[in-house]
C-alpha atoms as a PDB file:
ATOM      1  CA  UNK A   1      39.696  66.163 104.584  1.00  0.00           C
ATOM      2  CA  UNK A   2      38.558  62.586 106.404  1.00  0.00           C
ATOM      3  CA  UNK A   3      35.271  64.490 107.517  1.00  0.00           C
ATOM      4  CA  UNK A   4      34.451  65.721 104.752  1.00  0.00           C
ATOM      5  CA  UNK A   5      35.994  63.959 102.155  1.00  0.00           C
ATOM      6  CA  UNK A   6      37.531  66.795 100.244  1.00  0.00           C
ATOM      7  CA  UNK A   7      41.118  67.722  99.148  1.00  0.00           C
ATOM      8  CA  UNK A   8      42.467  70.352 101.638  1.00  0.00           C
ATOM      9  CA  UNK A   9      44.467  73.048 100.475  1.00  0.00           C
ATOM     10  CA  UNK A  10      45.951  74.608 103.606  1.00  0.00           C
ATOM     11  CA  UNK A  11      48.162  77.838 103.726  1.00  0.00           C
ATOM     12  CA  UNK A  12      51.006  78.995 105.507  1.00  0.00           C
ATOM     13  CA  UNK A  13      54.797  79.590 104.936  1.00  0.00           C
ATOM     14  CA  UNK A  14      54.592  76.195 103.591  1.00  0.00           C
ATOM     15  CA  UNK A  15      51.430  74.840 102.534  1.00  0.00           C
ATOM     16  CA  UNK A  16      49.892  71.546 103.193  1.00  0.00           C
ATOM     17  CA  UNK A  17      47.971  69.569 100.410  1.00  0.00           C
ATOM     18  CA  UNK A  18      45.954  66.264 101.533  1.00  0.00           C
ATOM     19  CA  UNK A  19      43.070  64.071 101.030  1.00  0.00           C
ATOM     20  CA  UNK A  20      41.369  61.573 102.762  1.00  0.00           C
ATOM     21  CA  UNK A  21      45.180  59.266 102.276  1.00  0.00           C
ATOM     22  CA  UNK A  22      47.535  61.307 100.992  1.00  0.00           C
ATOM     23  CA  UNK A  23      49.570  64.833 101.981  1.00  0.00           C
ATOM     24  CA  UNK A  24      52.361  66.616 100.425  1.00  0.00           C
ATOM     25  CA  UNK A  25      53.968  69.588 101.890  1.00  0.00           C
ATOM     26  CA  UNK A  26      54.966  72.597  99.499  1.00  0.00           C
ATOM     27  CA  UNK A  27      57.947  74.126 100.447  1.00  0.00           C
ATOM     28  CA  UNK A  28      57.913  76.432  97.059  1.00  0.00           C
ATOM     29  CA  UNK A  29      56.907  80.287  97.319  1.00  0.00           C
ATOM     30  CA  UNK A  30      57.919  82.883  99.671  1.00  0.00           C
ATOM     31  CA  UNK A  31      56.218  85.795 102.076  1.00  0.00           C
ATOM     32  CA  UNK A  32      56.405  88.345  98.815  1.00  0.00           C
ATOM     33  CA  UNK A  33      53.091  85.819  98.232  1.00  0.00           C
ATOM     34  CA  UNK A  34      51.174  87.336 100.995  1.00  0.00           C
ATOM     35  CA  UNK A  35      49.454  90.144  98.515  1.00  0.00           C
ATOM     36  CA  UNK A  36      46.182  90.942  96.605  1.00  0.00           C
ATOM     37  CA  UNK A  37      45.267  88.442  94.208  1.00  0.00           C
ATOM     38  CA  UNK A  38      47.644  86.052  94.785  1.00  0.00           C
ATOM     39  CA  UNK A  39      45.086  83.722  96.496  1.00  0.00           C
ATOM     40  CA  UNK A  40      43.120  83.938  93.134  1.00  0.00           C
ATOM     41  CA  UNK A  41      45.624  83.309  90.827  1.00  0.00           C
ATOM     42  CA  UNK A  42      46.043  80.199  92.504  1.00  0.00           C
ATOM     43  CA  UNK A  43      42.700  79.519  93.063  1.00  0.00           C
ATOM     44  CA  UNK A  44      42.781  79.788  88.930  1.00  0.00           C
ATOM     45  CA  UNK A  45      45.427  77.491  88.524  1.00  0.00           C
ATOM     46  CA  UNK A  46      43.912  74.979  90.733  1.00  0.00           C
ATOM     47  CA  UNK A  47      40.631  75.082  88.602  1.00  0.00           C
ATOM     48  CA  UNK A  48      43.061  74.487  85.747  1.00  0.00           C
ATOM     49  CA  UNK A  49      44.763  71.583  86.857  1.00  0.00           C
ATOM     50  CA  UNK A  50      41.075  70.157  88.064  1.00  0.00           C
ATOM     51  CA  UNK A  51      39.832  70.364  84.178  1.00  0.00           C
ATOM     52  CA  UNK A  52      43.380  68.607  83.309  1.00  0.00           C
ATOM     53  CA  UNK A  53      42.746  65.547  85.702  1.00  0.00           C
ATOM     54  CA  UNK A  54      39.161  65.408  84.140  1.00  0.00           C
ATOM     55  CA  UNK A  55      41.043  64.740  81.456  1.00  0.00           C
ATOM     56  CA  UNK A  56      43.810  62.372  82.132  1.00  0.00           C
ATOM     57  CA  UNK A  57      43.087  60.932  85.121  1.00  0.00           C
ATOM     58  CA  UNK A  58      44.645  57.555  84.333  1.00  0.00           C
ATOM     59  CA  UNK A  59      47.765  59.284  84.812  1.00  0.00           C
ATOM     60  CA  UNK A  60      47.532  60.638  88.431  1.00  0.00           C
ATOM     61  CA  UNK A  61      45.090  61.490  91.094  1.00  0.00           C
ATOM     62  CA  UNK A  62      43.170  64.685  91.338  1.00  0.00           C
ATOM     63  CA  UNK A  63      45.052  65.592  94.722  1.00  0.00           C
ATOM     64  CA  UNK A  64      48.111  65.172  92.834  1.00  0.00           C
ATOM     65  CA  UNK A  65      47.286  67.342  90.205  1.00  0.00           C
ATOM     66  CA  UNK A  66      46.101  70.094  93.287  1.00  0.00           C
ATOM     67  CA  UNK A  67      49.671  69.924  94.829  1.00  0.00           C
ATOM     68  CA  UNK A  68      51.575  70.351  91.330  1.00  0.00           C
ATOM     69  CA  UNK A  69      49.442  73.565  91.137  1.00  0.00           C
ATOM     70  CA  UNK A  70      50.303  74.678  94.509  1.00  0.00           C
ATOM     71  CA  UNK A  71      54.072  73.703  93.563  1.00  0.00           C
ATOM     72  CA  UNK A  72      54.187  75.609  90.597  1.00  0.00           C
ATOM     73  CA  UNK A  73      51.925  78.616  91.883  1.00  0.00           C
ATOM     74  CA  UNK A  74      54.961  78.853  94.637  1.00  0.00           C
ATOM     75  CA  UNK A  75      57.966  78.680  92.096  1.00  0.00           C
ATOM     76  CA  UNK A  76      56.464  80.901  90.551  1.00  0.00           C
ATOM     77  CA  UNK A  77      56.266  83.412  93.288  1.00  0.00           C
ATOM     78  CA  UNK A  78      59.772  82.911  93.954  1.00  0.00           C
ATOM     79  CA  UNK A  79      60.660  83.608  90.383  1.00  0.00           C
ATOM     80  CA  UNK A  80      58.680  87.002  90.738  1.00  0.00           C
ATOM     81  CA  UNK A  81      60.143  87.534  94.098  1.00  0.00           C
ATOM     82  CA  UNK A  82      63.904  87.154  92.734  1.00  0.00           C
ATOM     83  CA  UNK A  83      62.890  89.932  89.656  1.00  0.00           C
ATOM     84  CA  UNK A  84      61.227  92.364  91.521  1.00  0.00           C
ATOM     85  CA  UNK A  85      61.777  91.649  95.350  1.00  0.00           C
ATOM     86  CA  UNK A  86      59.071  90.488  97.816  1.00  0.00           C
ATOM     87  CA  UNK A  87      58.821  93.512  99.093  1.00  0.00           C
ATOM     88  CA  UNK A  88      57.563  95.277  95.569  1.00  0.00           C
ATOM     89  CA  UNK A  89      56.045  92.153  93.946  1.00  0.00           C
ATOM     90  CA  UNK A  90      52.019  91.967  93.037  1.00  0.00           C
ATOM     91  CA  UNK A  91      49.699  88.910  91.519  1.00  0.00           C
ATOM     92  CA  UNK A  92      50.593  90.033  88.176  1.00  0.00           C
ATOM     93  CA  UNK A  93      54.123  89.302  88.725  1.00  0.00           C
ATOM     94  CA  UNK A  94      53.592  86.243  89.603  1.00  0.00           C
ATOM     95  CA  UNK A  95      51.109  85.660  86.683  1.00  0.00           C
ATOM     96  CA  UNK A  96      54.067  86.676  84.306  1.00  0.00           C
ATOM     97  CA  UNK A  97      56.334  84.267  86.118  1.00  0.00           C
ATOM     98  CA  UNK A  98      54.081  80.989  84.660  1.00  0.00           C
ATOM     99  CA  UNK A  99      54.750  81.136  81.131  1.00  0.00           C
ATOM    100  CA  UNK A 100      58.479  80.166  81.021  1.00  0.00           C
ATOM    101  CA  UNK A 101      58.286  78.181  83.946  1.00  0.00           C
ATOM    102  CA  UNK A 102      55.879  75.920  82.590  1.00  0.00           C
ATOM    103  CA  UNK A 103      58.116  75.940  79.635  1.00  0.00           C
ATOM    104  CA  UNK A 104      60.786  74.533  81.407  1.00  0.00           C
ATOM    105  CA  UNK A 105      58.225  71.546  82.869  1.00  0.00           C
ATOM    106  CA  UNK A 106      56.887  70.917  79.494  1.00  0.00           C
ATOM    107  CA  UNK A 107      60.861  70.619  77.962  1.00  0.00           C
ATOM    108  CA  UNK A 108      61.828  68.463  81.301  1.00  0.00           C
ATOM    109  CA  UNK A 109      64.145  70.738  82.810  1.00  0.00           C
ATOM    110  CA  UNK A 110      62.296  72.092  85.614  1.00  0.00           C
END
């Protein structure tokens, strides 16, 4: 991220968010994750979150808004993971997961 100058998004059982200053550790999501499309749905919400900063960036910093995505692209997973199991769960699962979870952000109780 100092090389380059870019915000680093790097997976593993927990992932690792960081900028040239700045790192947060995710400790959200589970090894149900490790499937088909699940890279690309957060990939999606990522570029989501990007377009929101564009948009209020007064409020927080664009790495920021990166590791709420990862946050809530791994609570999400383990919402999926405690309907359908890890073992059976797909990147549609976890795409059906977002809606009432970001529900519960957007009424403060999440």
């Amino acid at each position: 991220a100092d090389t380059y100058g870019v915000i680093l998004v790097a997976k593993d059982s927990r992932t690792i968010v960081c900028d040239e200053s700045n790192y947060y550790i995710n400790e959200s999501g589970n090894d149900g994750m490790a499937v088909a499309g699940s890279g690309d749905v957060l990939a999606g919400m990522i570029a989501s979150y990007a377009a929101r900063y564009a948009k209020d960036s007064a409020d927080h910093t664009l790495t920021e808004y990166v590791a709420a995505a990862v946050y809530l692209h791994g609570m999400a997973g383990d919402i999926a993971a405690g309907e359908y199991s890890k073992s059976s769960m797909t990147a549609r699962e976890i795409i059906s997961s977002l809606p009432g979870l970001l529900k519960q952000f957007e009424e403060g109780r999440g």
